[in-house]
C-alpha atoms as a PDB file:
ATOM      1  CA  UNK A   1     -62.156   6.509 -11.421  1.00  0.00           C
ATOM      2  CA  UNK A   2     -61.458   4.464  -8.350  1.00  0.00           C
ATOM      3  CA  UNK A   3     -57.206   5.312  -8.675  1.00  0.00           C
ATOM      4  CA  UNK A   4     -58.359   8.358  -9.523  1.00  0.00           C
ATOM      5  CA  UNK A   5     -60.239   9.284  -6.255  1.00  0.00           C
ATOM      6  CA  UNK A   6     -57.195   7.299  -3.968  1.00  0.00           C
ATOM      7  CA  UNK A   7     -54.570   9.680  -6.106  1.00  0.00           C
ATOM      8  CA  UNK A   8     -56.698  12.482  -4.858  1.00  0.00           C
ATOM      9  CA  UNK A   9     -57.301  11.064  -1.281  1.00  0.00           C
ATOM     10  CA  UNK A  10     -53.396  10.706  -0.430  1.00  0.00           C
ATOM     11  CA  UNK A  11     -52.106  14.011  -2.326  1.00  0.00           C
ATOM     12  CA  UNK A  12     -54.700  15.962   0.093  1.00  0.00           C
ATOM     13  CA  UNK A  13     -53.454  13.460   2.942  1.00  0.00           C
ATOM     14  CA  UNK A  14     -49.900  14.528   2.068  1.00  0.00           C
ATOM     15  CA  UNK A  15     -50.904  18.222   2.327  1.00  0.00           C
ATOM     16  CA  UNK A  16     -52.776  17.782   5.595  1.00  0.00           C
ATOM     17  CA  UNK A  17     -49.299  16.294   6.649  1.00  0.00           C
ATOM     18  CA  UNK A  18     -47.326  19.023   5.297  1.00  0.00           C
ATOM     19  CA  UNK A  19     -49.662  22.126   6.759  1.00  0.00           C
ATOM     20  CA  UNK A  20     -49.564  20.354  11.036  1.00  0.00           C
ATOM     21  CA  UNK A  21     -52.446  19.086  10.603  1.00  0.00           C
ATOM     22  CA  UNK A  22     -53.304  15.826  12.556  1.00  0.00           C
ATOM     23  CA  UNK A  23     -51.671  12.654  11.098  1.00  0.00           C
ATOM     24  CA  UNK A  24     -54.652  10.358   9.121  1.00  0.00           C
ATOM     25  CA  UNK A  25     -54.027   6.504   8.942  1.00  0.00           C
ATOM     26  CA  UNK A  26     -55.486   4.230   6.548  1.00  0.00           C
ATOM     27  CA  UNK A  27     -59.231   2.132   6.851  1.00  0.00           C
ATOM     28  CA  UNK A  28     -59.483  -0.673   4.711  1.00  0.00           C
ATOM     29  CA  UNK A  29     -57.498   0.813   2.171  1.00  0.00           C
ATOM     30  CA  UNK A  30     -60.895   3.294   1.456  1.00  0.00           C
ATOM     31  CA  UNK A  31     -61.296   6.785   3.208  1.00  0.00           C
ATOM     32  CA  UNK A  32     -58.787   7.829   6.324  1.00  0.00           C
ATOM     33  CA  UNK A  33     -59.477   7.952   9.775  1.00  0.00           C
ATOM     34  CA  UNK A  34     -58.256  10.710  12.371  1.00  0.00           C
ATOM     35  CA  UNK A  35     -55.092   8.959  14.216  1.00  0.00           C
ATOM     36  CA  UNK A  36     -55.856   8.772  17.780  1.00  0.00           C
ATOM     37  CA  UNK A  37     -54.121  11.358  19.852  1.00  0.00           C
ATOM     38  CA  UNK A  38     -53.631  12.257  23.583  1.00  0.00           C
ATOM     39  CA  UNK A  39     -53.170  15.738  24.324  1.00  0.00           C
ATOM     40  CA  UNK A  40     -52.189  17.096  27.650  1.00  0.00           C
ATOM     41  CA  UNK A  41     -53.296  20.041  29.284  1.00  0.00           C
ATOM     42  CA  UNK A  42     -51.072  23.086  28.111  1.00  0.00           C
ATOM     43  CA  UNK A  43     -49.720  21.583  25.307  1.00  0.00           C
ATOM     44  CA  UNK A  44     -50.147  22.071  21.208  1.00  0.00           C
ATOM     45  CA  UNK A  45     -52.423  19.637  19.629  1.00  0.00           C
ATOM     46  CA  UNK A  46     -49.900  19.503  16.620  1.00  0.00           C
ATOM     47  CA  UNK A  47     -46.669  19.159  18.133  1.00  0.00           C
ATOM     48  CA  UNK A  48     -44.731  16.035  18.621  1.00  0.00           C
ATOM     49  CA  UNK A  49     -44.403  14.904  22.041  1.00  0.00           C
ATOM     50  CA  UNK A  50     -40.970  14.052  21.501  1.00  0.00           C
ATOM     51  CA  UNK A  51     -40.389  17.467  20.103  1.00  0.00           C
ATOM     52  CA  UNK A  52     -41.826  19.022  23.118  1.00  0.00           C
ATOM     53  CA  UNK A  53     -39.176  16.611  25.394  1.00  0.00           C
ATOM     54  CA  UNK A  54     -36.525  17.377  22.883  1.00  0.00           C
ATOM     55  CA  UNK A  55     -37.324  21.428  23.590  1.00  0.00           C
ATOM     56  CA  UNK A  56     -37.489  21.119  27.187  1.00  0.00           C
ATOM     57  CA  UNK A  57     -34.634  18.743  27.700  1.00  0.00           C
ATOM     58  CA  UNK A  58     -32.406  21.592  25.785  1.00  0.00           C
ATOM     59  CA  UNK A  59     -33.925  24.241  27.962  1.00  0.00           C
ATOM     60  CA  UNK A  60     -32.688  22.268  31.294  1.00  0.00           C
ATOM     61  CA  UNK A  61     -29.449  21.377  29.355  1.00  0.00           C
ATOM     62  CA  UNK A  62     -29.090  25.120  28.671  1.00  0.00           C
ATOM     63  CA  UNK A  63     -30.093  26.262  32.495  1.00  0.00           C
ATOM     64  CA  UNK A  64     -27.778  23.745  33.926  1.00  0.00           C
ATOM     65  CA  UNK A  65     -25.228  24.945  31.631  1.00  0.00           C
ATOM     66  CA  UNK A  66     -25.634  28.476  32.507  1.00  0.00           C
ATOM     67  CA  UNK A  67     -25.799  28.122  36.190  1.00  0.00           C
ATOM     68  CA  UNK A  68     -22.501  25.826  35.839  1.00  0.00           C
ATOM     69  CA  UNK A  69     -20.638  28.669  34.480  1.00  0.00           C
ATOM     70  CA  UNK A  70     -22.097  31.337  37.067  1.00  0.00           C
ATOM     71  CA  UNK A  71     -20.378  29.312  39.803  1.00  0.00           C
ATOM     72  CA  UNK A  72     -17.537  28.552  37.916  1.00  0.00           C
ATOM     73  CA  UNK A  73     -17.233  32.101  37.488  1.00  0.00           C
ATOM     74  CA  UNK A  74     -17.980  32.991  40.710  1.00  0.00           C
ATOM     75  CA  UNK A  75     -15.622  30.942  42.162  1.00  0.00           C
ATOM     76  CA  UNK A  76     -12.627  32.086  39.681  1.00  0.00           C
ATOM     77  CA  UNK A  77     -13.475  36.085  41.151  1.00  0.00           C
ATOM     78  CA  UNK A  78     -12.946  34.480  44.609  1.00  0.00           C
ATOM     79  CA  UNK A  79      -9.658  32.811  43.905  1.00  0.00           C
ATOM     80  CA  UNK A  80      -8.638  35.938  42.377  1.00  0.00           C
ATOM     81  CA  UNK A  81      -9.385  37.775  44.923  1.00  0.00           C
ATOM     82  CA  UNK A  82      -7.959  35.356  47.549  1.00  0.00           C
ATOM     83  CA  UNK A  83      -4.503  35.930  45.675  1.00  0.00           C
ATOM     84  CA  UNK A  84      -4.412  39.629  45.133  1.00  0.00           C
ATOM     85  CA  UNK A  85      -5.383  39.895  49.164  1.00  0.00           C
ATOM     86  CA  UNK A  86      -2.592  37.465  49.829  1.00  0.00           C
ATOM     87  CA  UNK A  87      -0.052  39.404  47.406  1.00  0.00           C
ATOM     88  CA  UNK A  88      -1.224  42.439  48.994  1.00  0.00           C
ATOM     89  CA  UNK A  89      -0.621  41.069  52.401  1.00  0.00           C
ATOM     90  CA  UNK A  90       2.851  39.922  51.712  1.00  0.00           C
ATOM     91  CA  UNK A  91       4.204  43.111  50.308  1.00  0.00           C
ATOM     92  CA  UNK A  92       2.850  45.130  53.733  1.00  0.00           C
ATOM     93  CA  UNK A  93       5.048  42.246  55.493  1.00  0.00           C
ATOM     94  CA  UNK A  94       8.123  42.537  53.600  1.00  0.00           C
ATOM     95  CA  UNK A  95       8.154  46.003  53.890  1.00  0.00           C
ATOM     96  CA  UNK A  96       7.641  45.990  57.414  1.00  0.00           C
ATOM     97  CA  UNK A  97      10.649  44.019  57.411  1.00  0.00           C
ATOM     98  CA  UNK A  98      12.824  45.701  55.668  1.00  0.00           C
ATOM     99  CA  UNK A  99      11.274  49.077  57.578  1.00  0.00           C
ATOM    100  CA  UNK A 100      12.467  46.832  60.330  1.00  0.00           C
ATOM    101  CA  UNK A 101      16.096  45.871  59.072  1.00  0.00           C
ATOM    102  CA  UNK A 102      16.867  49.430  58.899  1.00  0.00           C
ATOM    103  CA  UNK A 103      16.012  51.015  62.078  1.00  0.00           C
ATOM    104  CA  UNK A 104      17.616  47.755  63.812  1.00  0.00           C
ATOM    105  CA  UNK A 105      20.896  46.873  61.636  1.00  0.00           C
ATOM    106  CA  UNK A 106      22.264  43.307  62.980  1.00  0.00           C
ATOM    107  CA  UNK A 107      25.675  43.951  64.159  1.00  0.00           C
ATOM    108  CA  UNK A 108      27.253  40.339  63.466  1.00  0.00           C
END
């Protein structure tokens, strides 16, 4: 009756496992005992803690990630830009020259 009643005890401490419920340690090898837990302020009584640093170390991994490729984006349209303004620049000058060239043929 004894095995019986342990049987029962750890399938229904298996369950309470399974469902998020708080983990249960042994006593004495009779009965289970709420595992102590510290909760802070804000955050789920059932989630891990290292869950909760695993989340929130992606979420800064992600951010930093993001805001990496803004600038590197950012900075790509600038160098672009940069280039076209200098193309654009060069072919005013050439033709200037060669607007140049004409009117005042070198006599050599």
């Amino acid at each position: 009756m004894e095995k019986a009643a342990r049987g029962t005890d750890q399938q229904s401490e298996q369950d309470a496992l399974q469902e998020g419920s708080h983990p249960t340690l042994p006593v004495s090898g009779r009965g289970t005992q709420a595992a102590p837990t510290t909760v802070m302020p804000g955050m789920n009584a059932g989630t891990s803690t290292k869950a909760a640093v695993g989340r929130s170390a992606r979420r800064r991994h992600i951010a930093a990630m993001v805001l990496f490729s803004a600038v590197l984006l950012s900075a790509l349209v600038l160098a672009c830009g940069a280039v076209i303004w200098m193309c654009q620049k060069y072919v005013v000058c050439k033709r200037e020259e060669r607007a140049a060239e004409q009117a005042h043929p070198d006599t050599n």
